[in-house]
PDB file of N, CA and C in Angstrom:
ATOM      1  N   UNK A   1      19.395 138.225  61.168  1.00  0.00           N
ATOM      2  CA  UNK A   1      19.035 139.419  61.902  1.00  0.00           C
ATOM      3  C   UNK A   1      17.756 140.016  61.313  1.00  0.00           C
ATOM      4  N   UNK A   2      16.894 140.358  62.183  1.00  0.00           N
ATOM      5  CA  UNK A   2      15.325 140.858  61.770  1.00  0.00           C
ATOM      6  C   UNK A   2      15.912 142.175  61.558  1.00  0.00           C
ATOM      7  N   UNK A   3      14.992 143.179  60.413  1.00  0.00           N
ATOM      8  CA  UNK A   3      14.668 144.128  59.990  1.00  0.00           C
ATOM      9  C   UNK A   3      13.985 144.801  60.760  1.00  0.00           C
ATOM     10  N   UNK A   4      13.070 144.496  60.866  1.00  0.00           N
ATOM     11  CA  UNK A   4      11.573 144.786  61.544  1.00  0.00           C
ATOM     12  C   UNK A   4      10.809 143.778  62.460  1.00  0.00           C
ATOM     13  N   UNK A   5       9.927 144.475  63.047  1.00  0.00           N
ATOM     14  CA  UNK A   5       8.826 143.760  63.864  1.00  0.00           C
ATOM     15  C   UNK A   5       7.878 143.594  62.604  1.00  0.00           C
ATOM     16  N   UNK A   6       6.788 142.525  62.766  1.00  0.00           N
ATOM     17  CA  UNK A   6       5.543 142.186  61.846  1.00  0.00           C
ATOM     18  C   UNK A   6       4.928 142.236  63.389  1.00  0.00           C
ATOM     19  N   UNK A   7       3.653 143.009  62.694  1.00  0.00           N
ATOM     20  CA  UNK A   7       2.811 143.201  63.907  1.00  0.00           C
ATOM     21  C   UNK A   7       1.641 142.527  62.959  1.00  0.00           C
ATOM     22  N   UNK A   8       0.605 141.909  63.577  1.00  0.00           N
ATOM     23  CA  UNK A   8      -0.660 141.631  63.488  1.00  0.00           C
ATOM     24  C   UNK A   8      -1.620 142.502  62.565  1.00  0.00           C
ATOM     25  N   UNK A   9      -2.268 142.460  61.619  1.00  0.00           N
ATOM     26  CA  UNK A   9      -3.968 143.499  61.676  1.00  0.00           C
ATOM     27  C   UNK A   9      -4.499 143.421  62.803  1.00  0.00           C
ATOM     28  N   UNK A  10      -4.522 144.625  63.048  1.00  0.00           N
ATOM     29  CA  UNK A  10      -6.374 144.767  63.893  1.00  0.00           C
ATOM     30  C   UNK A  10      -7.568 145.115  63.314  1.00  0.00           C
ATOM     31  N   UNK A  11      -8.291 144.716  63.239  1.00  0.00           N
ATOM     32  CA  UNK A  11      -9.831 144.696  62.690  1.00  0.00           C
ATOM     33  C   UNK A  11     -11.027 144.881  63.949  1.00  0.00           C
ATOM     34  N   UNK A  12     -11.901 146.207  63.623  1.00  0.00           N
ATOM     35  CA  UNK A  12     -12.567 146.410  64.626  1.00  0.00           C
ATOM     36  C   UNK A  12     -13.737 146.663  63.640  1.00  0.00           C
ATOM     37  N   UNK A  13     -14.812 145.459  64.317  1.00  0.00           N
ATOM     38  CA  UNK A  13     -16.072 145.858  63.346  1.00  0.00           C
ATOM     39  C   UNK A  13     -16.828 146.418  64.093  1.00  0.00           C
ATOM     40  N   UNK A  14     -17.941 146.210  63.838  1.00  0.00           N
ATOM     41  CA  UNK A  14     -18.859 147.775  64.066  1.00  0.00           C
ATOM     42  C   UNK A  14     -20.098 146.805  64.459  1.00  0.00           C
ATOM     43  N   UNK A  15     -21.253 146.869  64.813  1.00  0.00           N
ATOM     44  CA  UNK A  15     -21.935 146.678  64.938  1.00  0.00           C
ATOM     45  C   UNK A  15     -23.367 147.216  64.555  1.00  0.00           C
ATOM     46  N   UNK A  16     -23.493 146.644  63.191  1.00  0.00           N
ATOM     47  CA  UNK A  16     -25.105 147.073  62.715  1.00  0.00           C
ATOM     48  C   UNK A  16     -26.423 146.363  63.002  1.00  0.00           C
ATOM     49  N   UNK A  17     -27.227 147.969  62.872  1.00  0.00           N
ATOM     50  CA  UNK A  17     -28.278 147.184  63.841  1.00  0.00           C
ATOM     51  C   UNK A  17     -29.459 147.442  62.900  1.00  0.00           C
ATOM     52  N   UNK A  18     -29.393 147.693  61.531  1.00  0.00           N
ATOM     53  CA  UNK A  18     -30.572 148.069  60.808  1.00  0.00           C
ATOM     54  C   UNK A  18     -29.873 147.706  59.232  1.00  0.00           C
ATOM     55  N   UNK A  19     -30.410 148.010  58.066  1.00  0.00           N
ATOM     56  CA  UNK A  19     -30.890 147.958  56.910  1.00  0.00           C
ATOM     57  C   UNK A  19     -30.124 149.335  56.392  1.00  0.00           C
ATOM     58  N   UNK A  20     -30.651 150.027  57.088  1.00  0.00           N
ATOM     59  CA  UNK A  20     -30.323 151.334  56.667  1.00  0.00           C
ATOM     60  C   UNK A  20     -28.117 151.777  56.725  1.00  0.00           C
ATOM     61  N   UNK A  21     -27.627 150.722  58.048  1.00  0.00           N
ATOM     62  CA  UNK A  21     -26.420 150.757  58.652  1.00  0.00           C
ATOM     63  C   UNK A  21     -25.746 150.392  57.654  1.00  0.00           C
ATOM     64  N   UNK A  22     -26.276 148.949  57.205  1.00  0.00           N
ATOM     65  CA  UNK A  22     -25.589 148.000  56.252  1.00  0.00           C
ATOM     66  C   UNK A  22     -25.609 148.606  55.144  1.00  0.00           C
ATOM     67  N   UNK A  23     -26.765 149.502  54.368  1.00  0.00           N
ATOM     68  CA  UNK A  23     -26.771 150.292  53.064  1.00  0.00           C
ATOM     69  C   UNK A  23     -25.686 151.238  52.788  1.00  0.00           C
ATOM     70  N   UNK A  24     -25.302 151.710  54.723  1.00  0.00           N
ATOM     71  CA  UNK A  24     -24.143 153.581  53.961  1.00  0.00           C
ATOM     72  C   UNK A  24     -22.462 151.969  53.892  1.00  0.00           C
ATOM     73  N   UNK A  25     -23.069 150.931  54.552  1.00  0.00           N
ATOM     74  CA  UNK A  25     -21.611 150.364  54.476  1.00  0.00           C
ATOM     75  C   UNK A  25     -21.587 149.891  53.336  1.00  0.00           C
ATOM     76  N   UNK A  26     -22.713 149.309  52.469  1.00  0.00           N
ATOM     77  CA  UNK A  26     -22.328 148.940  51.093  1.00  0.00           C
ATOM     78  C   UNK A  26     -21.636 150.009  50.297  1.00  0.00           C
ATOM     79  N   UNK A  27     -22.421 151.435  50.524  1.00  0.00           N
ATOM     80  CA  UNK A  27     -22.132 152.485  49.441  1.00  0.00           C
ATOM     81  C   UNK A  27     -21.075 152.956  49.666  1.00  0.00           C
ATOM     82  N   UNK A  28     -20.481 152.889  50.728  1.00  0.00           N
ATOM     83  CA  UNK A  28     -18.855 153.339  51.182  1.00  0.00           C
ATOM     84  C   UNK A  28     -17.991 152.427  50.360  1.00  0.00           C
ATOM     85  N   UNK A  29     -18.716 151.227  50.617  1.00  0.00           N
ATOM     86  CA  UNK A  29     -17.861 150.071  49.809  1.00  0.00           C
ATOM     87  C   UNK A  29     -17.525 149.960  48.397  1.00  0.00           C
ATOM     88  N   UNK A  30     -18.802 150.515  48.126  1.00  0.00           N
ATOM     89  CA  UNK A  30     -18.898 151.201  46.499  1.00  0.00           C
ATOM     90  C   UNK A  30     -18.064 151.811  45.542  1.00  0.00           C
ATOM     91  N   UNK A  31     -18.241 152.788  46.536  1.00  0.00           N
ATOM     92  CA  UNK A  31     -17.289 154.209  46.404  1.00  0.00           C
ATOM     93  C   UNK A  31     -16.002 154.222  46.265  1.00  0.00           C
ATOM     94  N   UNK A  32     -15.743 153.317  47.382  1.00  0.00           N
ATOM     95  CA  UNK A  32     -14.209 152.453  47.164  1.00  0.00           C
ATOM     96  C   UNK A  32     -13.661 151.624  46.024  1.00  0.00           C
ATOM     97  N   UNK A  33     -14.923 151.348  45.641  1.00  0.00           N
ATOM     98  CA  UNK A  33     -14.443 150.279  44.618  1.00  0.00           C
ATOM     99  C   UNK A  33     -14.201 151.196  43.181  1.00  0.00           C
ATOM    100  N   UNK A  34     -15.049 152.460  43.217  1.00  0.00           N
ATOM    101  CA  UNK A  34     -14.331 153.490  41.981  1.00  0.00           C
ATOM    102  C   UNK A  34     -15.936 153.576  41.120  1.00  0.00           C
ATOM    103  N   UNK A  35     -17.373 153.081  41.887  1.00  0.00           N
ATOM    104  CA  UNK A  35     -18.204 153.708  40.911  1.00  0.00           C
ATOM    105  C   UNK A  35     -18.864 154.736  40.924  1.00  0.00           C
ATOM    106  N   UNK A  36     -19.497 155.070  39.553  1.00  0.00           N
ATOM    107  CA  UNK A  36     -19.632 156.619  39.360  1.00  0.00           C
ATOM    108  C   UNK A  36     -20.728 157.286  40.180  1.00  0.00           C
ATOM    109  N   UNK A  37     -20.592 158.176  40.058  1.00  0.00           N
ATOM    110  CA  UNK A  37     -21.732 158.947  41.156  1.00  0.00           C
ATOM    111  C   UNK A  37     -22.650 158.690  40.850  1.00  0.00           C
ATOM    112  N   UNK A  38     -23.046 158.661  39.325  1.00  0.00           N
ATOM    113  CA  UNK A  38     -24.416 158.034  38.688  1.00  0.00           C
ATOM    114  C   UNK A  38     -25.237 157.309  39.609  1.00  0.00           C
ATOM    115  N   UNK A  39     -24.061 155.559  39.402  1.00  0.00           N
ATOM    116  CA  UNK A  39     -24.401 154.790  40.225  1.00  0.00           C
ATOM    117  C   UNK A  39     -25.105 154.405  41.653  1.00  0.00           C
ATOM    118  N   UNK A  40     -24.090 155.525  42.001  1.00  0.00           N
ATOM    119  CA  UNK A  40     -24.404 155.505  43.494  1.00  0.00           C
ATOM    120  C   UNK A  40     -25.445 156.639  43.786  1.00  0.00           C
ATOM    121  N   UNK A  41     -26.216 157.323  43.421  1.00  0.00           N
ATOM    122  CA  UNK A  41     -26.994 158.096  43.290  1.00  0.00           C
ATOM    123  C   UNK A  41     -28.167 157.226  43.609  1.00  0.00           C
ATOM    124  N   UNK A  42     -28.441 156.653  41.979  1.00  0.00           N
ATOM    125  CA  UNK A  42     -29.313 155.583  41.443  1.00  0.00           C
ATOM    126  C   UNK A  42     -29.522 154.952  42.922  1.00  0.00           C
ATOM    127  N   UNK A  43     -28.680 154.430  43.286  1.00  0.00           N
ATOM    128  CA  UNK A  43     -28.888 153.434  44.764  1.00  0.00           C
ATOM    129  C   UNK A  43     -29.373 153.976  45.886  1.00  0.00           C
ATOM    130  N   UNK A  44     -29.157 155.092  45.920  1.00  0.00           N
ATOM    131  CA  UNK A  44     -29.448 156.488  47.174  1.00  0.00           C
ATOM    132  C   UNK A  44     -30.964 156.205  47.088  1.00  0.00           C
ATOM    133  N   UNK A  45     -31.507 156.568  45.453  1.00  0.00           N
ATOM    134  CA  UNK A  45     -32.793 156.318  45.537  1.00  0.00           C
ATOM    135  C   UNK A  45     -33.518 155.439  45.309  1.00  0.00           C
ATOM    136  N   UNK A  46     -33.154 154.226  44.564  1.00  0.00           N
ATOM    137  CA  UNK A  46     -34.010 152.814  44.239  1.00  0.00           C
ATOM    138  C   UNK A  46     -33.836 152.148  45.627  1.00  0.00           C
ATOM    139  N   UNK A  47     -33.184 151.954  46.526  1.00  0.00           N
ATOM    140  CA  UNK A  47     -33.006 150.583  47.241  1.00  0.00           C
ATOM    141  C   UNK A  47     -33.757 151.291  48.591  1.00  0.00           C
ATOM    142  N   UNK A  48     -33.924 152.524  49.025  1.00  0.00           N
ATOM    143  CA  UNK A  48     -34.588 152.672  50.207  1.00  0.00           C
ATOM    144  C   UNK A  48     -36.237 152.583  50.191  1.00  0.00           C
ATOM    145  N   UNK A  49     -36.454 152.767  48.240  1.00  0.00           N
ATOM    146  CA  UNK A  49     -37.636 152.182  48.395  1.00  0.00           C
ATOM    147  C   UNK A  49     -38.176 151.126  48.210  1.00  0.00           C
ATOM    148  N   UNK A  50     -37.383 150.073  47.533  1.00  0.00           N
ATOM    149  CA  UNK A  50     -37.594 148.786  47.480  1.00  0.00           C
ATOM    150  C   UNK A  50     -37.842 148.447  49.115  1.00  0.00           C
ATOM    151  N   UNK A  51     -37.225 149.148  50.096  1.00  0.00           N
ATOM    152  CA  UNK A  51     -37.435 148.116  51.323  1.00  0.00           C
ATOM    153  C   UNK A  51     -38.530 148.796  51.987  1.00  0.00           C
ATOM    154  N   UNK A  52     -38.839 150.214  51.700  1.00  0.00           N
ATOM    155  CA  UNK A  52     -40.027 150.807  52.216  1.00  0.00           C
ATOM    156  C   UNK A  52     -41.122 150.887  51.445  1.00  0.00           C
ATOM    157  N   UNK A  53     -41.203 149.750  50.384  1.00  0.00           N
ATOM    158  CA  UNK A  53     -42.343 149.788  49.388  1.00  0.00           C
ATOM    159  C   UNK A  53     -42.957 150.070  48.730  1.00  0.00           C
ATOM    160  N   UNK A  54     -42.052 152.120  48.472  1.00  0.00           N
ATOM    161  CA  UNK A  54     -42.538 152.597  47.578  1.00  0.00           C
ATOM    162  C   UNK A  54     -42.038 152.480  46.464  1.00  0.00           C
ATOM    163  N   UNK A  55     -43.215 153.085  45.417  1.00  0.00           N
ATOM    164  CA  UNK A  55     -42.875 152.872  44.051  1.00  0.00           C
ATOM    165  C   UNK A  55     -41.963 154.501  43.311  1.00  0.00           C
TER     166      UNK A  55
END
């Protein structure tokens, strides 16, 4: 005799369309993973200029 139903995951992705989309999804991902604000700070500001070329 079953307990329960097992239902499936649903997974609904998203659709990115830039650099910038994929960056708040890394840092969400980040964030999740437990690093410090430091970190993620640091990234706020080094990586938008690595791709916009400033120094």
């Amino acid at each position: 005799m079953k307990r329960g139903i097992e239902m499936g995951k649903v997974l609904r992705f998203c659709k990115l369309n830039s650099w910038e989309d994929y960056f708040e999804e890394f840092l969400l991902q980040k964030e999740l993973e437990g690093l410090r604000p430091r970190t993620l700070n640091d990234y706020r500001y080094y990586i938008p200029r690595f791709f916009d070329g400033k120094e």
